[in-house]
N, C-alpha and C. Protein backbone atom coordinates (compact mmCIF):
# COMPACT_ATOMS: atom_id res chain seq x y z
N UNK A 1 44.40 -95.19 -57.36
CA UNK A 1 43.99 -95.93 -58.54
C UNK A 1 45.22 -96.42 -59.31
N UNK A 2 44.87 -97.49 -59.82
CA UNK A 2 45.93 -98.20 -61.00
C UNK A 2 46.66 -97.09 -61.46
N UNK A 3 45.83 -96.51 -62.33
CA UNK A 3 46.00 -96.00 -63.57
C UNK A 3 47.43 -94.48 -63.13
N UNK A 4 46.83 -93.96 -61.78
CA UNK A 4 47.51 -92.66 -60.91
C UNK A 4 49.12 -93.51 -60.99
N UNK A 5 49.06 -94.69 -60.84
CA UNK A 5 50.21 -95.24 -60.13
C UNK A 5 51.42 -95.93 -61.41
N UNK A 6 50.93 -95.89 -62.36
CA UNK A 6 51.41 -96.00 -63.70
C UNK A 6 52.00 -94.68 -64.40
N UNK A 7 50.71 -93.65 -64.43
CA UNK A 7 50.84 -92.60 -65.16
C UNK A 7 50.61 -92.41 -65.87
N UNK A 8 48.87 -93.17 -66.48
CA UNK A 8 48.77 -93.09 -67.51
C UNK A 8 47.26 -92.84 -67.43
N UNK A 9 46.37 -92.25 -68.65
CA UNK A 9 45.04 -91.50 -68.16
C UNK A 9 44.02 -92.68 -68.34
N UNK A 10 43.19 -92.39 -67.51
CA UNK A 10 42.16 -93.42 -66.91
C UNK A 10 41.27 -94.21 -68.15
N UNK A 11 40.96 -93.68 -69.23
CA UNK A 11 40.39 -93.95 -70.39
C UNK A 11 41.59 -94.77 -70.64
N UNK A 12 42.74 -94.66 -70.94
CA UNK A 12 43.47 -95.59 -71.11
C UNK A 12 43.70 -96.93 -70.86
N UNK A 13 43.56 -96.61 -68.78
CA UNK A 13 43.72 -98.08 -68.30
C UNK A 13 42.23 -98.27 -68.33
N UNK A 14 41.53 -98.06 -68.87
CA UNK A 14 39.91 -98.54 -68.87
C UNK A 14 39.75 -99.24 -70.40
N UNK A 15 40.48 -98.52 -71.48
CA UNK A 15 40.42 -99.14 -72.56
C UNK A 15 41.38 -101.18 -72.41
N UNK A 16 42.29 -100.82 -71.91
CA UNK A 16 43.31 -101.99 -71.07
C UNK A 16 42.46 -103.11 -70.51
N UNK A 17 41.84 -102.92 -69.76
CA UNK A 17 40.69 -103.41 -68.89
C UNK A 17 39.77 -104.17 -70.31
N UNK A 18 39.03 -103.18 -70.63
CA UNK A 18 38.33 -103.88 -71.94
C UNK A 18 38.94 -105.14 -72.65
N UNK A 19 40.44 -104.75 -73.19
CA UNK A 19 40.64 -105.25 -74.10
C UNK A 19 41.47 -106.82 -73.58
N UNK A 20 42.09 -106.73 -72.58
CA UNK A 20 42.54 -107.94 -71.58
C UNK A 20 42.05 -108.68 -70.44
N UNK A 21 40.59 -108.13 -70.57
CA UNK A 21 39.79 -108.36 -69.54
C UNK A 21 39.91 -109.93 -69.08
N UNK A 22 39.87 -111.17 -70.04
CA UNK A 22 39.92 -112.89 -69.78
C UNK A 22 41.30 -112.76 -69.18
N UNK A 23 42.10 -112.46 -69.90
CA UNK A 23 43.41 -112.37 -69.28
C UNK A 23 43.50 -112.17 -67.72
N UNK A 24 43.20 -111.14 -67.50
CA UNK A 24 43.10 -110.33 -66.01
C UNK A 24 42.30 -111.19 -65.07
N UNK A 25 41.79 -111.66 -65.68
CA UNK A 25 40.77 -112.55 -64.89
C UNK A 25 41.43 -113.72 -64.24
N UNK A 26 41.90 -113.90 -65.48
CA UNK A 26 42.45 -115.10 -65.22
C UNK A 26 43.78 -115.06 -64.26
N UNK A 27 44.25 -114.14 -64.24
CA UNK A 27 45.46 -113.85 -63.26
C UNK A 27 44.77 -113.54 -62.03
N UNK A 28 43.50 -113.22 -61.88
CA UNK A 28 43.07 -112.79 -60.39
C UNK A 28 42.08 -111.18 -60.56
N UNK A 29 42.00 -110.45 -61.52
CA UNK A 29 41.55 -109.61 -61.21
C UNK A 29 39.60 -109.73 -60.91
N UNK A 30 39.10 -109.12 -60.21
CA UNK A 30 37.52 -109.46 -59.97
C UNK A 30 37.10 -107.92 -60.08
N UNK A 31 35.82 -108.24 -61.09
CA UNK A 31 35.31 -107.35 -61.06
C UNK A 31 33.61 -107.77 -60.69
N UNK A 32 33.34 -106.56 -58.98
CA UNK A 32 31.99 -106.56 -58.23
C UNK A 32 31.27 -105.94 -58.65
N UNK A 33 29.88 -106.48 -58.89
CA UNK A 33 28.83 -105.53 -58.38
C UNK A 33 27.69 -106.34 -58.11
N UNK A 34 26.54 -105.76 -57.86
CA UNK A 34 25.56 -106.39 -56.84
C UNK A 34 25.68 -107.20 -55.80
N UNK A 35 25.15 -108.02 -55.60
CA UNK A 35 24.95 -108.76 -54.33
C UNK A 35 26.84 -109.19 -53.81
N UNK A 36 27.54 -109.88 -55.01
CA UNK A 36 28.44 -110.01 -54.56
C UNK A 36 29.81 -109.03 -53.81
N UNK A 37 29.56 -107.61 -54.68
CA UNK A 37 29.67 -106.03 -54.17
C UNK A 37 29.72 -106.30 -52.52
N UNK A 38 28.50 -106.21 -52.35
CA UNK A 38 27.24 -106.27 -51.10
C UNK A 38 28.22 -106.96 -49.82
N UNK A 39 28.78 -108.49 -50.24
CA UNK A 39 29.09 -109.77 -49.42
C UNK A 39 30.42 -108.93 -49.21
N UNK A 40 31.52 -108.72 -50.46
CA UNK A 40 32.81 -108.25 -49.97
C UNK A 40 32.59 -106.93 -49.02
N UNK A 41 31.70 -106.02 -49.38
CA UNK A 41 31.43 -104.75 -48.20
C UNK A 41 31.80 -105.55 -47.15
N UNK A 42 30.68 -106.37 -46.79
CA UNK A 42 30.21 -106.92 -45.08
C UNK A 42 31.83 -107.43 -44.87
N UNK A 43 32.27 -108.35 -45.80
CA UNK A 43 33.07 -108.92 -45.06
C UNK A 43 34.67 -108.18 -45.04
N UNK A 44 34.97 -107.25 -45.67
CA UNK A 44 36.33 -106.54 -45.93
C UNK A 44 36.07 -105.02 -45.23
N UNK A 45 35.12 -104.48 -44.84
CA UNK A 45 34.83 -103.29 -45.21
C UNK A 45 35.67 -102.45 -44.45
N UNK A 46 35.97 -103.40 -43.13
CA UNK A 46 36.64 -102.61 -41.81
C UNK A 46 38.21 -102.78 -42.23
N UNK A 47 38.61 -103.30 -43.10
CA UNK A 47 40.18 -103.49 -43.84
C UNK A 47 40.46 -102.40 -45.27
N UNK A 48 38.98 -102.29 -46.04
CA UNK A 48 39.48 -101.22 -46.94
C UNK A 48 38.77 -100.31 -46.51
N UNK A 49 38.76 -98.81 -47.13
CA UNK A 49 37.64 -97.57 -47.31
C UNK A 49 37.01 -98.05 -48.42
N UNK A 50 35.71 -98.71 -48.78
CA UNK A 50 34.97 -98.70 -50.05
C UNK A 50 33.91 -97.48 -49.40
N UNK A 51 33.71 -96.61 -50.08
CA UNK A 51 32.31 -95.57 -50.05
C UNK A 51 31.10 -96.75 -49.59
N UNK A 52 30.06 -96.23 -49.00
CA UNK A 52 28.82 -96.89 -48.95
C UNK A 52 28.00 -96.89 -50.51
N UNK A 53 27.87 -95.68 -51.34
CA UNK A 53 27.58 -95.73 -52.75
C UNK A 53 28.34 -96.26 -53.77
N UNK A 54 29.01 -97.43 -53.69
CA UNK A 54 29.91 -97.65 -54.26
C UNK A 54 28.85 -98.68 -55.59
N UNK A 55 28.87 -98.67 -56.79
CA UNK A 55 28.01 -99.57 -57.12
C UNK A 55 28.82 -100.92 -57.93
N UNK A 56 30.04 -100.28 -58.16
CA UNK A 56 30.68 -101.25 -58.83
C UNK A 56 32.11 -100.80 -58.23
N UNK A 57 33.15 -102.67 -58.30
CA UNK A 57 34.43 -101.94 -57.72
C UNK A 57 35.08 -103.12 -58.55
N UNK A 58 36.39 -102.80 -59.17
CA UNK A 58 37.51 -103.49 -59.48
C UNK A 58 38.82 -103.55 -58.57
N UNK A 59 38.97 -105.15 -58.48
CA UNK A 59 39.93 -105.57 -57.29
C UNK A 59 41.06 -106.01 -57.97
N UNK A 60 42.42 -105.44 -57.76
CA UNK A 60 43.75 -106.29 -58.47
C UNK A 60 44.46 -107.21 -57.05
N UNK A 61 44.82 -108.37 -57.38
CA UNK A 61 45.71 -108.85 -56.77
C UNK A 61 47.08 -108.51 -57.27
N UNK A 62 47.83 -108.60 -56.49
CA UNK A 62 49.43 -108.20 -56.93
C UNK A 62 49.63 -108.69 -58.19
N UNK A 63 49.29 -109.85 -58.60
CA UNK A 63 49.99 -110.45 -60.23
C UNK A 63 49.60 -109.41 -61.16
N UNK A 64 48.04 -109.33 -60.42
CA UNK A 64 47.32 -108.47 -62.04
C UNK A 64 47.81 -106.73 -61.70
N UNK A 65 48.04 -106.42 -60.77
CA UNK A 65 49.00 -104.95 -60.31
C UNK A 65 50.05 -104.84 -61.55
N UNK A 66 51.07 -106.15 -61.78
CA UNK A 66 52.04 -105.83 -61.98
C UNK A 66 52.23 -106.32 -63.77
């Protein structure tokens, strides 16, 4: 996780998330769930580990990583 890789506690980078969310967006970050969830499974699934119960997932591209 982000947050492990910073060092900083998860409520934190979740409050972060909240508060820069257009921002993040706008640099690339996506945040899944439902059907579109569903499409990235099928089509990534054999490239990442997502859980099968996964109901929601946040994706960084390198810009928004850094």
């Amino acid at each position: 996780m982000v947050a492990d890789f910073y060092g900083v506690d998860e409520r934190t980078f979740k409050r972060y998330l909240e508060n820069y969310e257009v921002e993040l967006k706008h640099n690339g970050y996506i945040y899944s769930t439902g059907k579109q969830l569903k499409n990235l499974k099928l089509q990534f699934g054999h490239v990442v580990n997502v859980p099968s119960k996964t109901s929601q997932l946040g994706l960084f591209n390198f810009r928004v990583f850094l």
